[in-house]
C-alpha atoms as a PDB file:
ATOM      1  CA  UNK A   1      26.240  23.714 -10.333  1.00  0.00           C
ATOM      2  CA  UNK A   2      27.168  21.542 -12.734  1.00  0.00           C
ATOM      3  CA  UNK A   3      25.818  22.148 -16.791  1.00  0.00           C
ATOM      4  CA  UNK A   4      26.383  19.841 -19.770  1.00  0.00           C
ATOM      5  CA  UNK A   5      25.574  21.648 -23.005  1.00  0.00           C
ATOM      6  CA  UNK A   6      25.827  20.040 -26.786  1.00  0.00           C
ATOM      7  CA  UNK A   7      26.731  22.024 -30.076  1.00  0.00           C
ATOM      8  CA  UNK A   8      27.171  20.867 -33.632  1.00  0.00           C
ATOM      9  CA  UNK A   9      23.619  19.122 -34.591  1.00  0.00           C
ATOM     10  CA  UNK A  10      22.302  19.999 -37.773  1.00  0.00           C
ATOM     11  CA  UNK A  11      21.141  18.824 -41.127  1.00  0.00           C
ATOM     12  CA  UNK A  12      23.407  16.905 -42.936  1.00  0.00           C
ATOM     13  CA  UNK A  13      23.047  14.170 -45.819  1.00  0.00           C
ATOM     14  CA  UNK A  14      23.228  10.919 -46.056  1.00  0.00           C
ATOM     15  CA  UNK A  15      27.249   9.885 -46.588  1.00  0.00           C
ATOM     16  CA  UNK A  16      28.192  12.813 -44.479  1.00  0.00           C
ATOM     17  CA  UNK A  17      30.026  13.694 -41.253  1.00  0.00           C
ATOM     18  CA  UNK A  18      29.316  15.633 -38.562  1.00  0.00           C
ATOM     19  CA  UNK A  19      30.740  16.113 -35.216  1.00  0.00           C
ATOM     20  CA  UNK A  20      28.832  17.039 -31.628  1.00  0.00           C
ATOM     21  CA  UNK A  21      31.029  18.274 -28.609  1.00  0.00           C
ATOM     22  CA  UNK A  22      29.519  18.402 -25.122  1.00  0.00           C
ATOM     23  CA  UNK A  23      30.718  20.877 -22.492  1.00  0.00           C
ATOM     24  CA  UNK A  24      31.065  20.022 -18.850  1.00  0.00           C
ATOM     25  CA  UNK A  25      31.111  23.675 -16.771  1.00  0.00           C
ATOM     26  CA  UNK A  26      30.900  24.233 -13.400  1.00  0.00           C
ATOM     27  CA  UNK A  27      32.681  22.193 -10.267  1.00  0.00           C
ATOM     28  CA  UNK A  28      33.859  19.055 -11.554  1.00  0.00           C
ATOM     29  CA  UNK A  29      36.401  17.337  -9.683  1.00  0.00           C
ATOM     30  CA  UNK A  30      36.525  14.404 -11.457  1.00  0.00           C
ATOM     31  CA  UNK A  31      34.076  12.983 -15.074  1.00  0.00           C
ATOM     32  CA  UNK A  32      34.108   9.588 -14.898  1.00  0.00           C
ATOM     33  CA  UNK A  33      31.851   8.068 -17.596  1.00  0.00           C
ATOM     34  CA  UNK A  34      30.894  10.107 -20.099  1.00  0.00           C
ATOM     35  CA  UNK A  35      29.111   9.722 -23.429  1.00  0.00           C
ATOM     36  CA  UNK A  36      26.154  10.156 -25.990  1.00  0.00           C
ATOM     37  CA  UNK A  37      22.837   8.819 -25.763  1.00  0.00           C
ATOM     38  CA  UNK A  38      19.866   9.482 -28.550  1.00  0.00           C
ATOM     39  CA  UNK A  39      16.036   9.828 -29.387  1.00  0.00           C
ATOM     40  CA  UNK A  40      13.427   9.906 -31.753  1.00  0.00           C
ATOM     41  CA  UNK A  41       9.598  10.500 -31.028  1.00  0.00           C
ATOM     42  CA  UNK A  42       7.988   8.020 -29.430  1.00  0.00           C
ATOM     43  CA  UNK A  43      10.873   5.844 -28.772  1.00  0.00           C
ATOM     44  CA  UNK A  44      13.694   5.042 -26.018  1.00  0.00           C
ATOM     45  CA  UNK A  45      16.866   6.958 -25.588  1.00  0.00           C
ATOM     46  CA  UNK A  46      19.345   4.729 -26.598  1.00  0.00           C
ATOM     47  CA  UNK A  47      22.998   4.340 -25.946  1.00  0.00           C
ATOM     48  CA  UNK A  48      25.448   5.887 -28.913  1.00  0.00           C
ATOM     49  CA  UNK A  49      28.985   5.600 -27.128  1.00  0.00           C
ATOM     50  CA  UNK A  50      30.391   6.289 -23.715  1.00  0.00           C
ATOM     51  CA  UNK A  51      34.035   6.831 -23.077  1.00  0.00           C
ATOM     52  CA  UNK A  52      35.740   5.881 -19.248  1.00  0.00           C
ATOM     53  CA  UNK A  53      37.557   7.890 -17.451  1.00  0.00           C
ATOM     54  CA  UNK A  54      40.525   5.667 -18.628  1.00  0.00           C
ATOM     55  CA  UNK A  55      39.263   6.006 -22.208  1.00  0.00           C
ATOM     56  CA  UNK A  56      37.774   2.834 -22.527  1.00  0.00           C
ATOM     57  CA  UNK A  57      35.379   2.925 -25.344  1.00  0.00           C
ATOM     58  CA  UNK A  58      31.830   1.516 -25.907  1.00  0.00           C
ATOM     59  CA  UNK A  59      29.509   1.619 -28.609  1.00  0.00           C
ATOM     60  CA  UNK A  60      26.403   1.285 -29.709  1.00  0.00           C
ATOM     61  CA  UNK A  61      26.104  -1.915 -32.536  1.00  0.00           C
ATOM     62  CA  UNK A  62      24.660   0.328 -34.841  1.00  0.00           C
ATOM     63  CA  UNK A  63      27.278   2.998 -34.874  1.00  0.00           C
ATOM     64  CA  UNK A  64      30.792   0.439 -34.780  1.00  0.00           C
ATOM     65  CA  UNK A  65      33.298   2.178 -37.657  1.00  0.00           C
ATOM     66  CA  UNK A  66      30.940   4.973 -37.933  1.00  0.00           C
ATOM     67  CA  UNK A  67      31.199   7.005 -34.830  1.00  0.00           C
ATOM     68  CA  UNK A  68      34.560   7.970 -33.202  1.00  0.00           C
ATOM     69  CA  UNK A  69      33.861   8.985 -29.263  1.00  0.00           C
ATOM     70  CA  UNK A  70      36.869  11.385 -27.458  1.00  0.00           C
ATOM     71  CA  UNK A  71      37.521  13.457 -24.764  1.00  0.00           C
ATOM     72  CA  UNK A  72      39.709  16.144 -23.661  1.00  0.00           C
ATOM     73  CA  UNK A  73      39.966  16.013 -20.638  1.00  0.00           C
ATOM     74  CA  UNK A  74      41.858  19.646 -19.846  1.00  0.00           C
ATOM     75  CA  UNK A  75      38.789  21.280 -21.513  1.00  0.00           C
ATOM     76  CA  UNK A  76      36.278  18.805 -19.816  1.00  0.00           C
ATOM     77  CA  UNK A  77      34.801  18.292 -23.558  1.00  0.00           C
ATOM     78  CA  UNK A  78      33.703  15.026 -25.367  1.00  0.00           C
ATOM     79  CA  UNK A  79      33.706  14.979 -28.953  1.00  0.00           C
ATOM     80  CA  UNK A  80      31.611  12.408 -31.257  1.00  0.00           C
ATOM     81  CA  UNK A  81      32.778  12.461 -34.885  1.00  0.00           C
ATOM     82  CA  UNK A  82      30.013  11.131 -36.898  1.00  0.00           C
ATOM     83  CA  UNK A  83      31.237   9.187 -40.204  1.00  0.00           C
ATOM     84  CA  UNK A  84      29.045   7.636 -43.246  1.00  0.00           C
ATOM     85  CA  UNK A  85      25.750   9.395 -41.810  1.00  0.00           C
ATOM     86  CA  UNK A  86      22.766   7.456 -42.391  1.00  0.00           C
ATOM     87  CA  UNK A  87      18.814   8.445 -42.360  1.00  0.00           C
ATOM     88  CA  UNK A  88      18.056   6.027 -39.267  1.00  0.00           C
ATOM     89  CA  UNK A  89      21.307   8.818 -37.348  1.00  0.00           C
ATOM     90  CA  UNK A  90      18.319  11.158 -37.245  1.00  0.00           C
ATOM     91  CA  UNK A  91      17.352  12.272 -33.568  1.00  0.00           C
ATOM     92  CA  UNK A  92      17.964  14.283 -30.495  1.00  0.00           C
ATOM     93  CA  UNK A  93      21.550  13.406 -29.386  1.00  0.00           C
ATOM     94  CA  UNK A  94      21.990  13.760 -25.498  1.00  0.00           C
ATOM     95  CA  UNK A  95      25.196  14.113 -23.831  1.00  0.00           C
ATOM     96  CA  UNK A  96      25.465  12.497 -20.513  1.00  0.00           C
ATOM     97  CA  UNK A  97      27.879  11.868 -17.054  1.00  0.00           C
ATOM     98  CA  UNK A  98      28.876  10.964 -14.087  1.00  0.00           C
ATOM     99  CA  UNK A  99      30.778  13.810 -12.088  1.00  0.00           C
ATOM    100  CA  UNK A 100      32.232  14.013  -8.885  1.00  0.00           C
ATOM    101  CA  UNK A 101      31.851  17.062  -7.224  1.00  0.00           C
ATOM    102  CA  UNK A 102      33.630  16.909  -3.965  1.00  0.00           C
ATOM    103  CA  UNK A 103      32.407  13.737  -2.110  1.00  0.00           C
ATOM    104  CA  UNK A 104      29.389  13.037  -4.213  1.00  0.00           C
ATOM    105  CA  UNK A 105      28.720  12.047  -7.652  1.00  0.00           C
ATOM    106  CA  UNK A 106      25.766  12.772  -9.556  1.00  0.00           C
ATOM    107  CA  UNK A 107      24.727  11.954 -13.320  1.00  0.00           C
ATOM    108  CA  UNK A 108      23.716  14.900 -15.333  1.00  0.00           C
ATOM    109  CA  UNK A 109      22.080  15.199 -18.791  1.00  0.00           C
ATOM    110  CA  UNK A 110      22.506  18.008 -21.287  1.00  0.00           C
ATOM    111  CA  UNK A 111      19.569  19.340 -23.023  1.00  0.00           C
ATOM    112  CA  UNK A 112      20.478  17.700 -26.468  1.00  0.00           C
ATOM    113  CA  UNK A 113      21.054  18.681 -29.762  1.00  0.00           C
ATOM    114  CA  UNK A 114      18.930  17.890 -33.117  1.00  0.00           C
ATOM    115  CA  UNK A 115      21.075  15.824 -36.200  1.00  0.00           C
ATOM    116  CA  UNK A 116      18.586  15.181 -39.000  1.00  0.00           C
ATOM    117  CA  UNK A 117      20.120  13.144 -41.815  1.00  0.00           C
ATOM    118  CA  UNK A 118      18.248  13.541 -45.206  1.00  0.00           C
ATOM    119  CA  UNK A 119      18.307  10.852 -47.517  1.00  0.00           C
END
């Protein structure tokens, strides 16, 4: 069984950093795409950044030469460093991927973790 879990949310102000890892555990053969999504009340989750498994980048508009996305691959952990944190940061960031397990692959979701920027 495959688990995604994210640590490092917290409160932080506005102007600081922060940085979220996600943990891939169980049998993973192969992450493919893998990235951060986020989510405030009453709204959408929204794309943050993904990272390929050829470390192709993508990011949100609202986060370009903010956020830094990475992976390390050996530990099967994604990192987000979080620059220049603003108010609108503030939500429930979800980790998310494809995995390959064997012959099949799945997309999982973590269970997120809170950031709450204060102004």
């Amino acid at each position: 069984q495959v688990q995604l879990v994210e640590s490092g949310g917290g409160l932080m102000q506005a102007g600081g950093p922060l940085r979220l890892s996600c943990a891939a555990s169980g049998t993973i053969h192969i992450i493919n795409t893998i990235g951060w999504y986020r989510q405030v009340p009453g709204k959408r989750r929204d794309l943050v950044a993904t990272i390929a498994s050829d470390s192709n980048t993508n990011y949100s508009d609202s986060v370009k030469g903010r956020f830094t996305i990475s992976r390390d691959n050996a530990k099967n952990t994604i990192y987000l460093q979080m620059n220049s944190l603003k108010p609108e940061d503030t939500a429930v960031y979800y980790c998310n991927a494809d995995i390959r397990t064997g012959f099949i692959t799945r997309n999982y979701w973590g269970p997120g973790t809170q950031v709450t920027v204060s102004s």
